[in-house]
N, C-alpha and C. Protein backbone atom coordinates (compact mmCIF):
# COMPACT_ATOMS: atom_id res chain seq x y z
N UNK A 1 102.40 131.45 90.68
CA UNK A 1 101.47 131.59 91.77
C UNK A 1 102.27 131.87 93.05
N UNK A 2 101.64 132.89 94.03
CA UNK A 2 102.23 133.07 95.27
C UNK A 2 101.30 132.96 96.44
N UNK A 3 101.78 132.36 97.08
CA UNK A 3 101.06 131.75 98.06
C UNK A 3 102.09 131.57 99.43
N UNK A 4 101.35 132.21 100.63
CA UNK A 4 102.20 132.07 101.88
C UNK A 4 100.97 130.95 102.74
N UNK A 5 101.63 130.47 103.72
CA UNK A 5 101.36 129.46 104.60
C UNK A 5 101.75 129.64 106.22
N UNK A 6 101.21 129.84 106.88
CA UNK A 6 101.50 129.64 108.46
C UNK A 6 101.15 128.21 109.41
N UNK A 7 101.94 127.85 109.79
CA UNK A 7 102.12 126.57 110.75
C UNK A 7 102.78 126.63 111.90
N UNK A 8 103.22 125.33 112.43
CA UNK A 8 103.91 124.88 113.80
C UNK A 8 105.35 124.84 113.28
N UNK A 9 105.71 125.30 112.58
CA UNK A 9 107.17 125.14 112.36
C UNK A 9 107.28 125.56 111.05
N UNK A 10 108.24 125.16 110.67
CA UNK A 10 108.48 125.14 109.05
C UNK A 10 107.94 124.39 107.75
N UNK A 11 107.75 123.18 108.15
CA UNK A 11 106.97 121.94 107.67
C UNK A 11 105.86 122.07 107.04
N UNK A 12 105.15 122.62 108.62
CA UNK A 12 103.68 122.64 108.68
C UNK A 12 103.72 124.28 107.77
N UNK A 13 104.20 124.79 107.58
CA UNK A 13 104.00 126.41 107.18
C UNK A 13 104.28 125.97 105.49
N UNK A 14 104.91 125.48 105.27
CA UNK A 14 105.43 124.83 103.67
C UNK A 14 104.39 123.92 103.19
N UNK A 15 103.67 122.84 104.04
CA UNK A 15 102.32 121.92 103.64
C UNK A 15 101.21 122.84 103.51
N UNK A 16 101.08 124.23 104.44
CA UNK A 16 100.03 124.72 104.45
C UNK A 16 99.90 125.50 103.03
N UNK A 17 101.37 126.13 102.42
CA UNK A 17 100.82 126.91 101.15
C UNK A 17 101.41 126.14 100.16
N UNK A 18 101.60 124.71 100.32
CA UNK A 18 101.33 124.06 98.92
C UNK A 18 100.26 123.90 98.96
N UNK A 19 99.46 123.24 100.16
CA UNK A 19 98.18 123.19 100.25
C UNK A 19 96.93 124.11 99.29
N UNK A 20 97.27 125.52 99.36
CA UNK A 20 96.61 126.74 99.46
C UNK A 20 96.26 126.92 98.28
N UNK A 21 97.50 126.46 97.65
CA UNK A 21 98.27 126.59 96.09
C UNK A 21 97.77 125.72 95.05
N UNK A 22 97.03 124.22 95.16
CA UNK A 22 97.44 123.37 94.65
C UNK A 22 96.20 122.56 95.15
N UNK A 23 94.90 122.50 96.38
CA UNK A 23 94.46 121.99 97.24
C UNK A 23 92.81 122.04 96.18
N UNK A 24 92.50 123.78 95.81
CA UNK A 24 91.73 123.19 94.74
C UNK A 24 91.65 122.55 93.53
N UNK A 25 92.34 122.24 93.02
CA UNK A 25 92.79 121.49 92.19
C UNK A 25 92.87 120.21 92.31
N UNK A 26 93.33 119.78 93.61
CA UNK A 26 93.61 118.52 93.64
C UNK A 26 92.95 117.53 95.33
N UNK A 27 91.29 117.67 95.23
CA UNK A 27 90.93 117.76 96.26
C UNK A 27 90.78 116.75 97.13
N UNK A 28 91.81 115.61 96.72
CA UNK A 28 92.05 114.53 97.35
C UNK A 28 93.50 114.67 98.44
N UNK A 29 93.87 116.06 98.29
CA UNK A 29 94.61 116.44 99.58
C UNK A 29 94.08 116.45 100.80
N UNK A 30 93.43 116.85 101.09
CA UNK A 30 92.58 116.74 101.91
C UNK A 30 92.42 115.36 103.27
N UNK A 31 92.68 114.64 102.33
CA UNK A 31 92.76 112.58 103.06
C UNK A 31 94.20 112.62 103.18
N UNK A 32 95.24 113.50 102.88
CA UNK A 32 96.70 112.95 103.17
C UNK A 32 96.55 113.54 104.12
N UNK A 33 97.55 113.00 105.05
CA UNK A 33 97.92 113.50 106.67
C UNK A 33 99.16 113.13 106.98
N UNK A 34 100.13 114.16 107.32
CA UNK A 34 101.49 113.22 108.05
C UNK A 34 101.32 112.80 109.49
N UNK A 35 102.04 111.70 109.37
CA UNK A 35 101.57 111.22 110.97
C UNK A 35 103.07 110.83 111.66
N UNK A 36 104.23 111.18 111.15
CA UNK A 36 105.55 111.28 111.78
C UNK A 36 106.74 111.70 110.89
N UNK A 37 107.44 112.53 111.84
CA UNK A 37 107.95 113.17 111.14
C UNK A 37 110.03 113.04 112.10
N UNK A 38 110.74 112.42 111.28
CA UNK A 38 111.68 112.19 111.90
C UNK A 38 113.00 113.02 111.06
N UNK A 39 113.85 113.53 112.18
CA UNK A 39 115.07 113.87 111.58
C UNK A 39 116.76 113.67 111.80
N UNK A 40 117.02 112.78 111.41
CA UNK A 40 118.68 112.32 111.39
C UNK A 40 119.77 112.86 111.00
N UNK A 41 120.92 113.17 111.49
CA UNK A 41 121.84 113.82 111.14
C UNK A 41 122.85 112.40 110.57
N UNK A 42 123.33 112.72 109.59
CA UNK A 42 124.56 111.41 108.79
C UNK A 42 125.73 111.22 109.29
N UNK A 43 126.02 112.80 109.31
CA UNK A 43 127.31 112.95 109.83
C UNK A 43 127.78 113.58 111.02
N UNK A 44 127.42 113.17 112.15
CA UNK A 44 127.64 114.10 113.05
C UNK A 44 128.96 115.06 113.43
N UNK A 45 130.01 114.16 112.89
CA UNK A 45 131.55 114.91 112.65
C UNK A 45 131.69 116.13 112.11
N UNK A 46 130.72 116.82 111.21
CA UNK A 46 130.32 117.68 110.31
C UNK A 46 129.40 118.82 111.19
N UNK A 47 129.19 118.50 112.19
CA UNK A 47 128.07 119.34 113.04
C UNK A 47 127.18 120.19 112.36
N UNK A 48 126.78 121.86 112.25
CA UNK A 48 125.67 122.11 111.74
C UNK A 48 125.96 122.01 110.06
N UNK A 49 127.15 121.75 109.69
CA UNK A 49 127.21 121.29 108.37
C UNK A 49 126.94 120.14 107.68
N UNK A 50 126.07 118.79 108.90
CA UNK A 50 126.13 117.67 108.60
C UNK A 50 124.98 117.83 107.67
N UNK A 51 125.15 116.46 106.87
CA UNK A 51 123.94 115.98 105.83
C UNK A 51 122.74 115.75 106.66
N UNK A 52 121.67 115.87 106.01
CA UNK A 52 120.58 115.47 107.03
C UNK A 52 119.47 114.80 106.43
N UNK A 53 118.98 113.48 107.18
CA UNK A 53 118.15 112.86 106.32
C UNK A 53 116.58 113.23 107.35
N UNK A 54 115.69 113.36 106.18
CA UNK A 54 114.34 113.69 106.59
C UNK A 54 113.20 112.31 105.99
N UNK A 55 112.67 111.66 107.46
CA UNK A 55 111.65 110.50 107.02
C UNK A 55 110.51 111.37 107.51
N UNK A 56 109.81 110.99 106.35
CA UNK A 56 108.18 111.43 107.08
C UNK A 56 106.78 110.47 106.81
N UNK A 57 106.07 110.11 107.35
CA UNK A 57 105.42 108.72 107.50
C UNK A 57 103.77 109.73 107.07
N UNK A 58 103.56 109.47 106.33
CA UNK A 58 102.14 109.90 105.75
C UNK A 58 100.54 108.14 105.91
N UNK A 59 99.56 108.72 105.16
CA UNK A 59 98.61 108.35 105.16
C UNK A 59 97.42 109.02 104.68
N UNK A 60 96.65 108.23 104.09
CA UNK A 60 95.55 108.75 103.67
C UNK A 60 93.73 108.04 104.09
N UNK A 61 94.62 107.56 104.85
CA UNK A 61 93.17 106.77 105.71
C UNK A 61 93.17 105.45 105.17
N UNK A 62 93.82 105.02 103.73
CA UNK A 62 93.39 103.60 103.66
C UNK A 62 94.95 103.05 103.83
N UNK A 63 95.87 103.57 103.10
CA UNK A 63 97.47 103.37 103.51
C UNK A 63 98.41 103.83 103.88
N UNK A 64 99.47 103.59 104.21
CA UNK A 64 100.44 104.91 104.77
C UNK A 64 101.69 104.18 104.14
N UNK A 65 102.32 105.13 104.08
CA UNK A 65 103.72 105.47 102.91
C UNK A 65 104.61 106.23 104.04
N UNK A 66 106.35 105.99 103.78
CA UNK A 66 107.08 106.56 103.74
C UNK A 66 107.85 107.07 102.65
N UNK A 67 108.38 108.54 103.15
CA UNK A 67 109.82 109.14 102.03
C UNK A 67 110.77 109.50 102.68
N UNK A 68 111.68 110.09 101.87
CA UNK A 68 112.46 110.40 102.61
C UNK A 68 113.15 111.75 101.92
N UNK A 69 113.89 112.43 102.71
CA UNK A 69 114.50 113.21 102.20
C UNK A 69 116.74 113.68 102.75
N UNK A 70 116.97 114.59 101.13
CA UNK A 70 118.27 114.26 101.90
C UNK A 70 118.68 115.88 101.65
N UNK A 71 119.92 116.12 101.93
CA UNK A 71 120.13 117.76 101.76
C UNK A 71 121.18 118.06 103.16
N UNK A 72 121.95 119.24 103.00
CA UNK A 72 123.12 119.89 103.75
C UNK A 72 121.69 120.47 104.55
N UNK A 73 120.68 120.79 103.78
CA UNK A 73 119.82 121.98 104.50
C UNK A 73 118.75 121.37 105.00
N UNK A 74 118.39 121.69 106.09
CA UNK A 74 117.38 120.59 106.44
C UNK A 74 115.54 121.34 106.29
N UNK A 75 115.81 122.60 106.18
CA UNK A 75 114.77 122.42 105.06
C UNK A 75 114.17 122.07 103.62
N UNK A 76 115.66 122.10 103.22
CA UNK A 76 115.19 121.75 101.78
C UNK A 76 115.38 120.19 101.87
N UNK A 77 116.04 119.51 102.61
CA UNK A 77 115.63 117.72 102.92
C UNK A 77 114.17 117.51 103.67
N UNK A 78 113.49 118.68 104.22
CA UNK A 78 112.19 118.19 104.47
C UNK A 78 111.05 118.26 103.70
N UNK A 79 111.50 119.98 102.67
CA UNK A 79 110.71 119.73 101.90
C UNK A 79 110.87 118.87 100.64
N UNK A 80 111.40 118.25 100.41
CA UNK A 80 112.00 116.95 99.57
C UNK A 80 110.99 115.68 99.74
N UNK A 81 111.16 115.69 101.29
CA UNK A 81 110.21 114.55 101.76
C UNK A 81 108.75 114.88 101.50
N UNK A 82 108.55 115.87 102.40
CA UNK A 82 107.08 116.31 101.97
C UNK A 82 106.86 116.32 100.28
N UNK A 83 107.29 116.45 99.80
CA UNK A 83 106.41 116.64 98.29
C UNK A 83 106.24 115.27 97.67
N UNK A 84 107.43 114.12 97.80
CA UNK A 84 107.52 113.35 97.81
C UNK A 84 105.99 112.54 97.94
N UNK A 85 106.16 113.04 99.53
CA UNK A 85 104.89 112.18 100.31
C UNK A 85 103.60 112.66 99.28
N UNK A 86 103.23 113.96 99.13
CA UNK A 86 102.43 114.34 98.52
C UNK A 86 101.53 113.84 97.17
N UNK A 87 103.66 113.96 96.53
CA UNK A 87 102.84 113.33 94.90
C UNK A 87 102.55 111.78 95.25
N UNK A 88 103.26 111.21 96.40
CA UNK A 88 102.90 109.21 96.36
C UNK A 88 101.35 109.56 96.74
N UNK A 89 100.95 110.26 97.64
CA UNK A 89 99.27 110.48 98.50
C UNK A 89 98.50 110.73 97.06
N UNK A 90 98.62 111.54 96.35
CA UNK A 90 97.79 111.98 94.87
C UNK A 90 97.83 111.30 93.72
N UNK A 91 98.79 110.00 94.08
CA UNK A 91 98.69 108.87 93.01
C UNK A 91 98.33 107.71 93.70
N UNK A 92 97.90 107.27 94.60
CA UNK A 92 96.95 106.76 95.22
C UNK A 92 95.93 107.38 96.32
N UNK A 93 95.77 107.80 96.25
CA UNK A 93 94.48 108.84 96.90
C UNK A 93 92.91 108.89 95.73
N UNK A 94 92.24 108.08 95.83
CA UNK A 94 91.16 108.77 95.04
C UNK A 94 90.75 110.13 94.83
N UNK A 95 90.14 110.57 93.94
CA UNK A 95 89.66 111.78 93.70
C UNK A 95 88.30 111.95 94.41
């Protein structure tokens, strides 16, 4: 399946076409929401080569969850987190 996504950044452009992708199917996406989104560098000695850890603080109206993510690349440590968050939101998320 191919599916593109537009957002506020990268994040939001990557949630939007898993979303797109995956949203009928699973229509308890819908109740997840991220509600913070933080990013840490490990190593700062390492500069744009540092490790980078990605927290992102979700919810679905009745609980909220953190994940996290890790990676040289800090998109692929966010999207780490995000999916993360996703599959925890769709295993407690009612249908």
């Amino acid at each position: 399946m191919l599916t593109i996504g537009e957002g506020n950044g990268p994040v939001n452009a990557l949630d939007a076409a898993l979303r797109s992708a995956i949203g009928a199917r699973y229509p308890q996406l819908a109740r997840i929401h991220l509600t913070d989104f933080k990013v840490r560098v490990i190593d700062t000695s390492k500069g744009t080569g540092a490790v980078t850890r990605v927290l992102i603080d979700s919810t679905n109206g009745d609980i909220s969850w953190s994940t996290i993510g890790v990676s040289e690349n800090i998109i692929q440590a966010s999207w780490e987190a995000l999916e993360e968050s996703l599959i925890y939101g769709l295993l407690h998320t009612p249908a």
